[in-house]
N, C-alpha and C. Protein backbone atom coordinates (compact mmCIF):
# COMPACT_ATOMS: atom_id res chain seq x y z
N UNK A 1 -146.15 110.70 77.80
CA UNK A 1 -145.90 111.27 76.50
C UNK A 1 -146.87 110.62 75.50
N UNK A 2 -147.62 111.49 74.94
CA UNK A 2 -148.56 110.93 73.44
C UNK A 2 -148.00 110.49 72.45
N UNK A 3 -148.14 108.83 71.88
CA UNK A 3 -147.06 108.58 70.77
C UNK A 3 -148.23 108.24 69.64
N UNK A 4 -147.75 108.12 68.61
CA UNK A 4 -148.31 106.77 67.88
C UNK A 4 -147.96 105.69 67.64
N UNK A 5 -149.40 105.08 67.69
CA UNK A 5 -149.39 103.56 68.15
C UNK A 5 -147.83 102.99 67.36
N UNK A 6 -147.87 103.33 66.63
CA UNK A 6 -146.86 102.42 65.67
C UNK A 6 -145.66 102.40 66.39
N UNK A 7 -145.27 103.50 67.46
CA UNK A 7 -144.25 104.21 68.06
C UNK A 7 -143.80 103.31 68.81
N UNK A 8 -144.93 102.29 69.81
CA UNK A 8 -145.34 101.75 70.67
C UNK A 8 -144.18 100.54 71.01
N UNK A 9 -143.65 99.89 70.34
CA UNK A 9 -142.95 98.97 70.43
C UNK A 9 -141.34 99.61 71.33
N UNK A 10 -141.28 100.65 70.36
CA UNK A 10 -140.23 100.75 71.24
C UNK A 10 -139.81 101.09 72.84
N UNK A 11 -140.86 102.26 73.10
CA UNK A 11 -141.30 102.29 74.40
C UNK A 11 -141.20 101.08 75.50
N UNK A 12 -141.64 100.06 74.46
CA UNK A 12 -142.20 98.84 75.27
C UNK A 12 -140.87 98.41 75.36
N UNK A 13 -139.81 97.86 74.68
CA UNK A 13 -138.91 97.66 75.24
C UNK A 13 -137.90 98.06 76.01
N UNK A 14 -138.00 99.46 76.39
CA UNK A 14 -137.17 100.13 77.08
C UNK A 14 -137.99 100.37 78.61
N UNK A 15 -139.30 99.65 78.37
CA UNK A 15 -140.11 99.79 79.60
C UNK A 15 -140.43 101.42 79.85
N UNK A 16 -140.40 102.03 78.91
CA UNK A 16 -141.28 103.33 79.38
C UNK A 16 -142.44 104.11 79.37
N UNK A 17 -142.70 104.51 80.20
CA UNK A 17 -144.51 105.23 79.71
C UNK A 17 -144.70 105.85 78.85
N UNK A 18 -145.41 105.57 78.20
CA UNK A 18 -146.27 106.13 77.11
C UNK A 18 -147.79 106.23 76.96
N UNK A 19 -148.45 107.04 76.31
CA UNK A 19 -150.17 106.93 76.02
C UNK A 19 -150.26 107.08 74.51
N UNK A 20 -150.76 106.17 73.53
CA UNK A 20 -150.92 106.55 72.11
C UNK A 20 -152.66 106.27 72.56
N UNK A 21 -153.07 105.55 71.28
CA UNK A 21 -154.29 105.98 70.78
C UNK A 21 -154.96 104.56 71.69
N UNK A 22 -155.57 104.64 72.58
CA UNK A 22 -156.77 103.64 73.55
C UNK A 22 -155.41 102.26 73.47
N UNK A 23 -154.24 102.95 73.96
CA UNK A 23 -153.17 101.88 74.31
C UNK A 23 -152.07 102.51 74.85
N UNK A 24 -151.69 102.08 76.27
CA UNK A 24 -150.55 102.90 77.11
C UNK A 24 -149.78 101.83 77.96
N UNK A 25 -148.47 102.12 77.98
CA UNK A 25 -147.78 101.65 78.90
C UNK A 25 -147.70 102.30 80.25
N UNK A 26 -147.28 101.91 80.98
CA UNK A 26 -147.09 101.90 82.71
C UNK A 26 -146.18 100.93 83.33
N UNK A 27 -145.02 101.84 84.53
CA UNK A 27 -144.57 101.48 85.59
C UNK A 27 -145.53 101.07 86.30
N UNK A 28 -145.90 99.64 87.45
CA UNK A 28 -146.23 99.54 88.24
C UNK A 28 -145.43 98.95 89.44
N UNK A 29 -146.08 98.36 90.71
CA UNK A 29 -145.27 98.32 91.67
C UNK A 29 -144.40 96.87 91.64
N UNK A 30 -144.92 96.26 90.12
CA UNK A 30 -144.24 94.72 90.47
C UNK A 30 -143.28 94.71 88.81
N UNK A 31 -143.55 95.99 88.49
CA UNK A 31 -142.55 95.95 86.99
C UNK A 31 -143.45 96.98 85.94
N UNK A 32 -143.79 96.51 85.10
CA UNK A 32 -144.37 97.07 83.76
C UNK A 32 -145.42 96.80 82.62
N UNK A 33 -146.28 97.44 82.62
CA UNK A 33 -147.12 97.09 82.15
C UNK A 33 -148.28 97.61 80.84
N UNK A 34 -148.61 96.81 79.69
CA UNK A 34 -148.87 97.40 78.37
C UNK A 34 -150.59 97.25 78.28
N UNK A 35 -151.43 98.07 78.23
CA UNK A 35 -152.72 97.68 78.31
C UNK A 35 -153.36 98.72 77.16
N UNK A 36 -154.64 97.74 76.93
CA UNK A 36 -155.55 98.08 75.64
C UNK A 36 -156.59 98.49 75.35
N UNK A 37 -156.96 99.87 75.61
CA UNK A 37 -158.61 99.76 76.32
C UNK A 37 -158.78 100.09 77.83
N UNK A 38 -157.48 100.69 78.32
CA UNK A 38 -157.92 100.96 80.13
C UNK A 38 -156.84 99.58 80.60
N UNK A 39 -157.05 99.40 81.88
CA UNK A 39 -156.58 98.71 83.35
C UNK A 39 -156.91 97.21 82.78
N UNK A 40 -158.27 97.23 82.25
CA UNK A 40 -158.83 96.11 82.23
C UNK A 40 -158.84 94.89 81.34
N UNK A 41 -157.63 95.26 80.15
CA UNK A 41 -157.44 94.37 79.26
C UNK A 41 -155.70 94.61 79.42
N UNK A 42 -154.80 93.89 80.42
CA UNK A 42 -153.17 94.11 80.03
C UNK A 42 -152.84 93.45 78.43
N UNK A 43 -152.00 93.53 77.78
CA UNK A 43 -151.80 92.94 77.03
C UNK A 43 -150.20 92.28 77.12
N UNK A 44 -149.52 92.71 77.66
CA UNK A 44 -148.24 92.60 78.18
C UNK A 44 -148.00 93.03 79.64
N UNK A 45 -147.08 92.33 79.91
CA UNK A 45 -146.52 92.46 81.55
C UNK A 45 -144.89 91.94 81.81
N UNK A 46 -144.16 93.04 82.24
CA UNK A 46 -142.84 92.64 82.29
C UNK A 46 -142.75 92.48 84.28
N UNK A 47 -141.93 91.34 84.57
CA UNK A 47 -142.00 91.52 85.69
C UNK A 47 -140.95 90.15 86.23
N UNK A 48 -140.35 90.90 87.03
CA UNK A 48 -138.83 89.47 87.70
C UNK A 48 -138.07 89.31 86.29
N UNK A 49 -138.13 90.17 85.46
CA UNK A 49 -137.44 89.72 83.97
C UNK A 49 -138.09 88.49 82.98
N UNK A 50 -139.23 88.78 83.08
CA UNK A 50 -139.94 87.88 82.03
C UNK A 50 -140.85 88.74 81.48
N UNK A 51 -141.38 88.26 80.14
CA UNK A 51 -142.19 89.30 79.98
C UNK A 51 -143.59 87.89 79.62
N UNK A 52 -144.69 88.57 80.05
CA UNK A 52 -145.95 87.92 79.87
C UNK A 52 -146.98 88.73 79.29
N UNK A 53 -147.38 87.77 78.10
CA UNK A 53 -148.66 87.94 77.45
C UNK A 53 -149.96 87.79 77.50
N UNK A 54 -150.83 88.21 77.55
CA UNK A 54 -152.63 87.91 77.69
C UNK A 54 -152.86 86.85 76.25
N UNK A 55 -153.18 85.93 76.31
CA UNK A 55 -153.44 84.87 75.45
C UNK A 55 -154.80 85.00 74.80
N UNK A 56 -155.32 85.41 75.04
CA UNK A 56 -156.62 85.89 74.88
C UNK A 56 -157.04 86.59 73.95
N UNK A 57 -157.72 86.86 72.85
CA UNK A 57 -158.17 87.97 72.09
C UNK A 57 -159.50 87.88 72.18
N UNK A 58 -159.76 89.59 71.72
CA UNK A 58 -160.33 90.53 72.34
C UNK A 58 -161.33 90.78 70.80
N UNK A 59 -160.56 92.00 70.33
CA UNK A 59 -160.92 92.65 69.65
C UNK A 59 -160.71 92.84 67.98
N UNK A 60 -160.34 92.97 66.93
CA UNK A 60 -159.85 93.84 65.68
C UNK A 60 -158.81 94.73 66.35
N UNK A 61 -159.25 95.37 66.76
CA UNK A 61 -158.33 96.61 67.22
C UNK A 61 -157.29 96.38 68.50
N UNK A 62 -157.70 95.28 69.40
CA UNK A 62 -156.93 94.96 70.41
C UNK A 62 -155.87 93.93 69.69
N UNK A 63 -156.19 93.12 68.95
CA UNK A 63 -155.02 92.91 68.06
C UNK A 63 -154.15 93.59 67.50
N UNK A 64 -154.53 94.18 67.12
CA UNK A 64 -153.60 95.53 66.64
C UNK A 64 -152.93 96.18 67.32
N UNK A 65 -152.95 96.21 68.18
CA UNK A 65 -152.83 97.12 69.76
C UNK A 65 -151.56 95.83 70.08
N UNK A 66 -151.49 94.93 69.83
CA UNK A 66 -151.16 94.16 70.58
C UNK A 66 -149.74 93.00 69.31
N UNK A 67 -149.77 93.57 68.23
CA UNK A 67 -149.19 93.34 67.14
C UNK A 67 -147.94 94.63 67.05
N UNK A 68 -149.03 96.09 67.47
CA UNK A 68 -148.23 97.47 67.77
C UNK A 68 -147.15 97.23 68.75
N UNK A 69 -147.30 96.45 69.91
CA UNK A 69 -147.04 96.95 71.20
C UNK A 69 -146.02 95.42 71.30
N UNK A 70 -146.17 94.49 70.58
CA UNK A 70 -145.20 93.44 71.20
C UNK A 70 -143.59 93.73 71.50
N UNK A 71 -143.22 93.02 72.30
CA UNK A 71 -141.55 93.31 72.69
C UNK A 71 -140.42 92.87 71.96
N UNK A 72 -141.39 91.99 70.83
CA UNK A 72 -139.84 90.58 70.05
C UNK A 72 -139.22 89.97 70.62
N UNK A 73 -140.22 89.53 71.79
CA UNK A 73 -139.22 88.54 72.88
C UNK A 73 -139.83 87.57 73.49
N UNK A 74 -139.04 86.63 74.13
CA UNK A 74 -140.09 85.31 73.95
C UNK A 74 -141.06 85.68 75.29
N UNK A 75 -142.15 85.21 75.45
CA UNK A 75 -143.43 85.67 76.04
C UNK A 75 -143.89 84.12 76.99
N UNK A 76 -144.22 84.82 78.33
CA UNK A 76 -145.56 83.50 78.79
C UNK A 76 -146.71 83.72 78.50
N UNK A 77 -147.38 82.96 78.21
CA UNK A 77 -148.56 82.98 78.03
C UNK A 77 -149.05 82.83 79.33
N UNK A 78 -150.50 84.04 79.22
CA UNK A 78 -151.29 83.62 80.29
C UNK A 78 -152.36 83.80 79.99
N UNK A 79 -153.55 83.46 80.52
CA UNK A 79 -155.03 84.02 80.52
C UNK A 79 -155.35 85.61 81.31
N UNK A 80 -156.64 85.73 80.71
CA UNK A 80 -156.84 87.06 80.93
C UNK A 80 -157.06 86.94 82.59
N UNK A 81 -157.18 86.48 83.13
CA UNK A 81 -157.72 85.94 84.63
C UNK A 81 -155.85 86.46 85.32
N UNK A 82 -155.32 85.43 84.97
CA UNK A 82 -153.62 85.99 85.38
C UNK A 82 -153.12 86.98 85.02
N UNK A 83 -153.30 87.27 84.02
CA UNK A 83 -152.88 88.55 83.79
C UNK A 83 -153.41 89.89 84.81
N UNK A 84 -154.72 89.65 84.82
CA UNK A 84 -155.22 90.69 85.84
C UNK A 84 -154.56 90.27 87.18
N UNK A 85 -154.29 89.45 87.29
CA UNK A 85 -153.95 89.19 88.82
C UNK A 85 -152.40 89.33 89.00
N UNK A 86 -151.64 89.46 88.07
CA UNK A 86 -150.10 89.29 87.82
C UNK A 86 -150.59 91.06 88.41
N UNK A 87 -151.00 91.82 87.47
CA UNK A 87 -151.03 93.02 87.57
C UNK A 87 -151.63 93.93 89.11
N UNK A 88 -152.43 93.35 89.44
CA UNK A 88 -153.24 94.14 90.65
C UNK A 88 -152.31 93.25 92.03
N UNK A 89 -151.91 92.23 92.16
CA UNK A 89 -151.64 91.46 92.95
C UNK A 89 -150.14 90.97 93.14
N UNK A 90 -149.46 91.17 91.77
CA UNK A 90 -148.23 90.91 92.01
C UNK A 90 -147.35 89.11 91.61
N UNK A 91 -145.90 88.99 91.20
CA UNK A 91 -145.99 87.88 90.85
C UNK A 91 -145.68 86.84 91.56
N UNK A 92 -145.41 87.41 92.98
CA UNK A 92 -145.69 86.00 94.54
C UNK A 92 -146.74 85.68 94.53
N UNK A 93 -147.77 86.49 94.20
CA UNK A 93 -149.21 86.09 94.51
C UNK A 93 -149.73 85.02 93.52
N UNK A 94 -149.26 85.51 92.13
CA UNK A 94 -149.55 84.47 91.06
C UNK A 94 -148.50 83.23 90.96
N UNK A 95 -147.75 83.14 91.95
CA UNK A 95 -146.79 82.00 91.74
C UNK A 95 -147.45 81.41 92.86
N UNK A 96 -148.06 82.10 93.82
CA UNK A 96 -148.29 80.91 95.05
C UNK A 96 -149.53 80.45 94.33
N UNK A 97 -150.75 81.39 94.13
CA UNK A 97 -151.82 80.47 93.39
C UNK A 97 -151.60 79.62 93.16
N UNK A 98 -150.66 79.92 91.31
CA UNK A 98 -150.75 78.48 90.85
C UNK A 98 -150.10 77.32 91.66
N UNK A 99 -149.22 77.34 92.13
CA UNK A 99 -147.98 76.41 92.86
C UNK A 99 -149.31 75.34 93.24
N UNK A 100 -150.40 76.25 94.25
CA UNK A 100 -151.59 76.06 95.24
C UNK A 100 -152.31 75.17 94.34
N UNK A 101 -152.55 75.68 93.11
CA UNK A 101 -153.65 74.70 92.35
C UNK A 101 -154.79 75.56 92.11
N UNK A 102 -154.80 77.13 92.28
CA UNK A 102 -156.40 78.02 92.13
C UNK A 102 -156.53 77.60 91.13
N UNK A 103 -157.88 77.73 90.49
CA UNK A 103 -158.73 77.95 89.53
C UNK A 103 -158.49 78.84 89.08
N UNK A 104 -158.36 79.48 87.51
CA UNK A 104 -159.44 80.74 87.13
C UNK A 104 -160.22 80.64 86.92
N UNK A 105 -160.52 82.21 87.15
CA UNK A 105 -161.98 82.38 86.75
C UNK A 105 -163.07 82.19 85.85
């Protein structure tokens, strides 16, 4: 469904899809997910009942995006490196990493 951005928050807490303006939510296979600009910038990630943030800024506008889109709820912080990997990989994968000691990137 096409919203505006401003719309965005709520969506986000009810975890449902949406597409506004170069910012959309998504079901994926490990929970839910809020991105800014495409796949390649998440800005939020709900998943095992936490919700996680990209720590990172980007842009003017990905701020915004990301001011639009917050949940009002308390957040992990992560880097943009975990975040992509929370998302494509799942959050066993990012719990064994770190547990492991990986690097990011």
């Amino acid at each position: 469904m096409k919203i505006a951005n401003r719309d965005a928050r709520r969506h986000v807490q009810s975890r449902t899809t949406f597409v506004g303006s170069n910012l959309f939510g998504t079901s994926f296979s490990d929970g839910y997910a809020v991105f800014s600009y495409g796949v390649h910038w998440p800005l939020f990630i709900h998943s095992h009942g936490m919700w996680f943030e990209n720590e990172e800024r980007h842009s003017v506008t990905t701020s915004k995006h990301r001011s639009q889109s917050h949940p009002h709820c308390p957040t992990v912080l992560l880097s943009h490196h975990w975040m992509k990997k929370l998302y494509n990989e799942g959050f066993q994968a990012i719990a064994k990493a770190r547990i492991l000691g990986e690097v990011a990137e």
